[in-house]
Protein backbone atom coordinates (compact mmCIF):
# COMPACT_ATOMS: atom_id res chain seq x y z
CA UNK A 1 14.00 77.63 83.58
CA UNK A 2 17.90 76.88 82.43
CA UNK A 3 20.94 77.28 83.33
CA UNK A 4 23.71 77.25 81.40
CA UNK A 5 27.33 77.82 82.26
CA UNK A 6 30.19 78.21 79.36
CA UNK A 7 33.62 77.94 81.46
CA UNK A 8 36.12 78.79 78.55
CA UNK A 9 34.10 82.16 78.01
CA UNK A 10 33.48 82.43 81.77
CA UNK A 11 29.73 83.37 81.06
CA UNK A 12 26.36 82.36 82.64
CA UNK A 13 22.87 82.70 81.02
CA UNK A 14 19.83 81.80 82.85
CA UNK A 15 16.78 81.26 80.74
CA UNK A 16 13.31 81.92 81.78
CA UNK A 17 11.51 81.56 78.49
CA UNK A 18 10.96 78.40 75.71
CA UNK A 19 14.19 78.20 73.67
CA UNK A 20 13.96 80.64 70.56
CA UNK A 21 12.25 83.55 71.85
CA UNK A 22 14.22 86.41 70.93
CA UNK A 23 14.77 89.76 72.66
CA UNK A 24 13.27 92.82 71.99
CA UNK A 25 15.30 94.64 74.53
CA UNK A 26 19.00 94.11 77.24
CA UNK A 27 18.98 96.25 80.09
CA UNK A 28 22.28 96.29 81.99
CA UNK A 29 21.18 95.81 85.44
CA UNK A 30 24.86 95.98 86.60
CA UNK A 31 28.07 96.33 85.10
CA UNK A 32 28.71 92.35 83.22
CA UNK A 33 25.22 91.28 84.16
CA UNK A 34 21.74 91.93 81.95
CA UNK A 35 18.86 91.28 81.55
CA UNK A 36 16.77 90.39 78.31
CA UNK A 37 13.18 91.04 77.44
CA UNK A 38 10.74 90.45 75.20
CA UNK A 39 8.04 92.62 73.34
CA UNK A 40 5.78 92.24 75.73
CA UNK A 41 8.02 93.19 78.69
CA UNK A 42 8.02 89.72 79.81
CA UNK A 43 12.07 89.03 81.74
CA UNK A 44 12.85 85.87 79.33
CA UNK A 45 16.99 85.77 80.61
CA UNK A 46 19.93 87.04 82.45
CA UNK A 47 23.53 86.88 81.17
CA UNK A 48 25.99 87.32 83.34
CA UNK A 49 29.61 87.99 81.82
CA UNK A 50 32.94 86.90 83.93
CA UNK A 51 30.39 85.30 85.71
CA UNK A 52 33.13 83.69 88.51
CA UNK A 53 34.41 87.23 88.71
CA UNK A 54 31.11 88.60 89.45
CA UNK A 55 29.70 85.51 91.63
CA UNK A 56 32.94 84.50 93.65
CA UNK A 57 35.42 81.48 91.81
CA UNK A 58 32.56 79.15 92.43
CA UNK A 59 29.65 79.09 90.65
CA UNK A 60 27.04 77.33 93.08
CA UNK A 61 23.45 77.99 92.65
CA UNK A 62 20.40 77.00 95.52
CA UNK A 63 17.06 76.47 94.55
CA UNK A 64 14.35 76.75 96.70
CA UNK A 65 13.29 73.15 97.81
CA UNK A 66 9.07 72.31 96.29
CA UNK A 67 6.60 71.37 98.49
CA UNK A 68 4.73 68.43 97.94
CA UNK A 69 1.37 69.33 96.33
């Protein structure tokens, strides 16, 4: 997974996929936020547009902590 933020366009895309993998199909999940698939069906991103608008002025995320194996 990535996470990139782009403050001058104000937009967030998380990536779940290997860079390069293009998208078959966007589904607007909710107004300024989709989400992209593959051709398989497989979730490979979210974009989120006016992304502090949507998410509150700061952008902050929390990942879950990993267990020791």
């Amino acid at each position: 997974m990535r996470i990139e933020f782009d403050p001058e366009r104000d937009l967030l895309y998380i990536y779940f996929a290997e860079a390069g993998t293009k998208a078959a199909q966007t589904i607007t999940i909710t107004p300024g936020v989709h989400a992209d698939f593959d051709r398989d069906g497989k979730l490979i991103g979210i974009e989120v547009i006016e992304a502090s608008k949507i998410m509150g002025e700061k952008i902050e995320f929390k990942l879950p902590e990993l267990s020791a194996a």
